[in-house]
Structure formats: structure tokens, C-alpha cells
C-alpha atoms as a PDB file:
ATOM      1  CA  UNK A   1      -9.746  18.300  13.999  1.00  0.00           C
ATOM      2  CA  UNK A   2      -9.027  16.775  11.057  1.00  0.00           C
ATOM      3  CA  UNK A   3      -8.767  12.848  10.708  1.00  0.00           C
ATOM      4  CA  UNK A   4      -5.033  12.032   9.572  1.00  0.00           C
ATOM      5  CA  UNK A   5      -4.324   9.241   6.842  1.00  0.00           C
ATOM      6  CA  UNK A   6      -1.133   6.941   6.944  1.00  0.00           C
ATOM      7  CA  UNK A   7      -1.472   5.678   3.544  1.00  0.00           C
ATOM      8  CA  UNK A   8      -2.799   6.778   0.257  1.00  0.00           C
ATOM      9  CA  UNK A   9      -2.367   6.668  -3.322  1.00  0.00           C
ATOM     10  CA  UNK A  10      -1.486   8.808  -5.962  1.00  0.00           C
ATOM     11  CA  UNK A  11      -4.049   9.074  -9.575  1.00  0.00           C
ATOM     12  CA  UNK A  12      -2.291   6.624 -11.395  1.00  0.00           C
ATOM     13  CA  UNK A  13      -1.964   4.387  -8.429  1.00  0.00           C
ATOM     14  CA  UNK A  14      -5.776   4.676  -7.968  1.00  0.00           C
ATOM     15  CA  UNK A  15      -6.429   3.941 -11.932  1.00  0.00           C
ATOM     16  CA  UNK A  16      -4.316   1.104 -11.796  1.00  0.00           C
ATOM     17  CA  UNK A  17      -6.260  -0.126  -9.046  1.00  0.00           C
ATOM     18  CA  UNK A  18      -9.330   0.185 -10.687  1.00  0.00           C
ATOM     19  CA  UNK A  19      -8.185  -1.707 -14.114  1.00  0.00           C
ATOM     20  CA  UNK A  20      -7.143  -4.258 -11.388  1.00  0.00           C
ATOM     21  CA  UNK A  21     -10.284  -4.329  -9.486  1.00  0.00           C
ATOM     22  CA  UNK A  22     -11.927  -4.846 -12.741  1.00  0.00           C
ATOM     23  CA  UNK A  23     -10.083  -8.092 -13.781  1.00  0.00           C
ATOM     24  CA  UNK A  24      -9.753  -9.372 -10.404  1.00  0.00           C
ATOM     25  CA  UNK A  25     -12.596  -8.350  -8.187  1.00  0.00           C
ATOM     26  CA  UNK A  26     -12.221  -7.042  -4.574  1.00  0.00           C
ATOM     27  CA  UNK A  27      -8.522  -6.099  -3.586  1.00  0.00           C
ATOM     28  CA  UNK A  28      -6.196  -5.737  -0.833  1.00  0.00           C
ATOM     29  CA  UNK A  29      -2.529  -4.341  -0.075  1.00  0.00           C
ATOM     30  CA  UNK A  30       0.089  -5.773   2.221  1.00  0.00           C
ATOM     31  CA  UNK A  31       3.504  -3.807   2.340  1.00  0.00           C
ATOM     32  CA  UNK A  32       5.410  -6.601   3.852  1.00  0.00           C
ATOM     33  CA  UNK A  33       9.380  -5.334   3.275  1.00  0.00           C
ATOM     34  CA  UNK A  34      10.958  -2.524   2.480  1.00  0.00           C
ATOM     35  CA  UNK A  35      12.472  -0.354   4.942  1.00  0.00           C
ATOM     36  CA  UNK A  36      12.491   3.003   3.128  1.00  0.00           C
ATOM     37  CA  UNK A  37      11.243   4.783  -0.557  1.00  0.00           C
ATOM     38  CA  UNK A  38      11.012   2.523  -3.644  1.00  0.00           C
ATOM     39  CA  UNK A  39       9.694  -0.757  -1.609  1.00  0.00           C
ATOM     40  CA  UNK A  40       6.368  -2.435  -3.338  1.00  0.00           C
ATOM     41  CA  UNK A  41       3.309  -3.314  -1.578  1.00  0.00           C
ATOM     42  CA  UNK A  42       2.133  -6.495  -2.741  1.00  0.00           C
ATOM     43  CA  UNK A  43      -1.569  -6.032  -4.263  1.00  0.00           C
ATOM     44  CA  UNK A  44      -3.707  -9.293  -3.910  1.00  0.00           C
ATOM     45  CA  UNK A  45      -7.264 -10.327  -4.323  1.00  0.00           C
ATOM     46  CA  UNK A  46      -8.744  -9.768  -1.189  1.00  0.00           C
ATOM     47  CA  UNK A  47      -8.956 -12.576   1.027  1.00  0.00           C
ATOM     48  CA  UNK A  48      -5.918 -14.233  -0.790  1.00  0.00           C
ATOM     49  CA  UNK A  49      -3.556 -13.472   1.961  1.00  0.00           C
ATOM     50  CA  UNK A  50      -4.688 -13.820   5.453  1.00  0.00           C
ATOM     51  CA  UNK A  51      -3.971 -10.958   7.997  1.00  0.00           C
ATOM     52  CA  UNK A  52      -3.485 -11.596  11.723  1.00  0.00           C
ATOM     53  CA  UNK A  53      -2.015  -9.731  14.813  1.00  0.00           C
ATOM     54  CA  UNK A  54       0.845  -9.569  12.896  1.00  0.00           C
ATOM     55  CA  UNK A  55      -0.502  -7.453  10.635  1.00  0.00           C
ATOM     56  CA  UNK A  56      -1.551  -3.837  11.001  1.00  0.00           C
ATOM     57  CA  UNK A  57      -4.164  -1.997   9.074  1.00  0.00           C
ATOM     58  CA  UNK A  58      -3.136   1.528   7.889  1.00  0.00           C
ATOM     59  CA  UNK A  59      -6.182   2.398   5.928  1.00  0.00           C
ATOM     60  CA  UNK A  60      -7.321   1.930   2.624  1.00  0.00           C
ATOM     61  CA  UNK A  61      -6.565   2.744  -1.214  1.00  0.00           C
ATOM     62  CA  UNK A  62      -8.991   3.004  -3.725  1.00  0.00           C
ATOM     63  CA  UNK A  63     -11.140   1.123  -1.509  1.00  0.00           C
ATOM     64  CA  UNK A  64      -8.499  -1.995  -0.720  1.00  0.00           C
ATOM     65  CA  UNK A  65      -7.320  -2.317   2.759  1.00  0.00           C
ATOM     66  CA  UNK A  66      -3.127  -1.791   2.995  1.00  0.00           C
ATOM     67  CA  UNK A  67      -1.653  -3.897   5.473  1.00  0.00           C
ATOM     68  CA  UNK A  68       1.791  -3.639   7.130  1.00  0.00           C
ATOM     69  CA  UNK A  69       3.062  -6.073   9.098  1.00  0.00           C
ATOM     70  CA  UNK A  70       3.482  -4.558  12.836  1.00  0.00           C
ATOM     71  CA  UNK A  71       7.300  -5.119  13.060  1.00  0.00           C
ATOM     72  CA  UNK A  72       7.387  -2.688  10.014  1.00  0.00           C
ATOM     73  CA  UNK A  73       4.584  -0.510  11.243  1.00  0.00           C
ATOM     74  CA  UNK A  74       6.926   0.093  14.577  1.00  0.00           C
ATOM     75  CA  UNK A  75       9.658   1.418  12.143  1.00  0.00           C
ATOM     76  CA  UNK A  76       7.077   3.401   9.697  1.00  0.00           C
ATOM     77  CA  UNK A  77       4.723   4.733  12.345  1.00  0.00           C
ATOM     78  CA  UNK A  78       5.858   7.974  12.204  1.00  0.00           C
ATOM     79  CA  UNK A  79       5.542   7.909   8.343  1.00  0.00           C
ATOM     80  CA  UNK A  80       2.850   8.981   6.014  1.00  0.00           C
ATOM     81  CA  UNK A  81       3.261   6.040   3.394  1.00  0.00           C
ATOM     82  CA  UNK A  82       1.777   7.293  -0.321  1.00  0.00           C
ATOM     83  CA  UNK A  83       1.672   4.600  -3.000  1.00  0.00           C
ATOM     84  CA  UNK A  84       2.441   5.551  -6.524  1.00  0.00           C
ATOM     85  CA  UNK A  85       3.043   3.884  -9.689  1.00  0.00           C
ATOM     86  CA  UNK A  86       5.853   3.596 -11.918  1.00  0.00           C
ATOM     87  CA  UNK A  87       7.380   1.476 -15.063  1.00  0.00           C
ATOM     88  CA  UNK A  88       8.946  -2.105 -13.812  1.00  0.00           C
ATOM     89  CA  UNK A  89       7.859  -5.581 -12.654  1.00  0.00           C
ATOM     90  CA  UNK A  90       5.667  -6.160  -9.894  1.00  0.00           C
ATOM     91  CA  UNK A  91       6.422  -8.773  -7.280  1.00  0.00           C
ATOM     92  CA  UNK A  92       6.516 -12.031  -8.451  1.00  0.00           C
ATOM     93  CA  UNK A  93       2.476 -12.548  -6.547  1.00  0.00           C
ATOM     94  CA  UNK A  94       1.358  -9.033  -7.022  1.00  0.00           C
ATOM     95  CA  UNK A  95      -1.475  -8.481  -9.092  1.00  0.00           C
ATOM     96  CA  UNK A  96      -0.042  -6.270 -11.897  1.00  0.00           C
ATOM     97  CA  UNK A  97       2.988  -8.252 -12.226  1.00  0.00           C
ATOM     98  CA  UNK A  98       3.099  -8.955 -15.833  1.00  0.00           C
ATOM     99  CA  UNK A  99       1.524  -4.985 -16.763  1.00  0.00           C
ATOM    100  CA  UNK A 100       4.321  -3.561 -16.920  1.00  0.00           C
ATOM    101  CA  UNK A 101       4.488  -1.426 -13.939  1.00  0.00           C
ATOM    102  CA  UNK A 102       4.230  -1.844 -10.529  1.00  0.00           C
ATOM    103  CA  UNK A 103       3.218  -0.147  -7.114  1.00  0.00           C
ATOM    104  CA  UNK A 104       5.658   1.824  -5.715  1.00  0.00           C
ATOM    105  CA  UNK A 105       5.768   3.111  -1.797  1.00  0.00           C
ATOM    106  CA  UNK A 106       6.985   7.053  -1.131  1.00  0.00           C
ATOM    107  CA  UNK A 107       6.894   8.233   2.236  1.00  0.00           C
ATOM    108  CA  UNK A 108       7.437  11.269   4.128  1.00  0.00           C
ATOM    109  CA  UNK A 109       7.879  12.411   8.061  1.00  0.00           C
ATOM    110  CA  UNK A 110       4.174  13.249  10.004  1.00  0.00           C
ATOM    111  CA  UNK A 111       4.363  16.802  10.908  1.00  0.00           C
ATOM    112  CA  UNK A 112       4.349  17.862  14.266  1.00  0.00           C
ATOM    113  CA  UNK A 113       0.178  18.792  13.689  1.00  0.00           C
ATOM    114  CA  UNK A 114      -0.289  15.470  11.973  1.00  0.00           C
ATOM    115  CA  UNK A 115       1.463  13.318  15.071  1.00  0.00           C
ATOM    116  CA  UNK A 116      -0.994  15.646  17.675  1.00  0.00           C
END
């Protein structure tokens, strides 16, 4: 049986976290609003926010952890979340605020083989 992933990222999401990576070191990903398409993780240097039991940990992108906060996991847990890229602002504390695009989350529905 295959191991099923609730988050992951698209190419340009992953390159994007690699020009990151290389400016700012280690990262990490919390999705902290949003209840549907076109909400925007927040990407941080890891360690800069601080997870708790609050917090949920889906997986990992590009080798940074992506948080959600559980509230939001209980709404999303059904939901393969896949992070993508597109042209905009980031969040006012997200790391590629200021490049001229940010992180953008896409979901879709678990199938019925991915929820067994």
C-alpha cells in the first residue's frame, strides 16, 4: 500500500523554495487561514514560529515542514492540500513577500482509495 501525502508542492513552488532556502536557511510552512483554494501558507525560517498542539503537521515541501493549525486541519482533513505559486504579494511575514509572487494553496477531495 502506498503511503498517501496531504500536502505537496508544485515545480515552481519547489524552486521558489529553494531560492528561499538559499537566502534564508532552513524553512518551514504554516497554513494558518484560509478556508478554501487561493489561501497562502505563510513560509518562515524555521524555528521562527513556534508550533504546539495547536498545530498539526501535514508533511513536508521541499524539505520544510507545513503546518496547519488543527481547527483548520478538522475542516481540510479530507483534503489533499498542493501548494503552487503564482504572481502577487506574499503575506505581510512570509518569506517571499517582496518577490513578487507568493505561495498559493489548491486543494482537491481524497479519493475513496486515498481515505482507505
Amino acid at each position: 500500500m502506498q503511503r498517501v501525502t496531504r500536502v505537496e508542492a508544485t515545480p515552481a513552488a519547489l524552486e521558489l523554495i529553494e531560492r528561499l532556502r538559499a537566502k534564508h536557511g532552513p524553512l518551514m510552512f504554516h497554513q494558518s487561514g484560509g478556508c478554501c483554494d487561493g489561501s497562502s501558507p505563510m513560509c518562515y525560517p524555521l524555528g521562527d514560529l513556534i508550533v504546539g498542539d495547536g498545530d498539526v503537521l501535514l508533511g513536508a515541501i521541499g524539505g520544510a515542514p507545513f503546518y496547519m493549525s488543527r481547527p483548520q486541519y478538522e475542516y481540510w482533513k479530507h483534503t489533499k492540500l498542493i501548494i503552487d505559486v503564482v504572481e502577487g504579494r506574499g503575506g505581510m511575514f512570509s518569506l517571499e513577500n517582496g518577490a513578487g509572487v507568493r505561495f498559493l494553496t489548491r486543494s482537491r477531495l481524497f479519493t475513496s482509495d486515498e481515505l482507505a
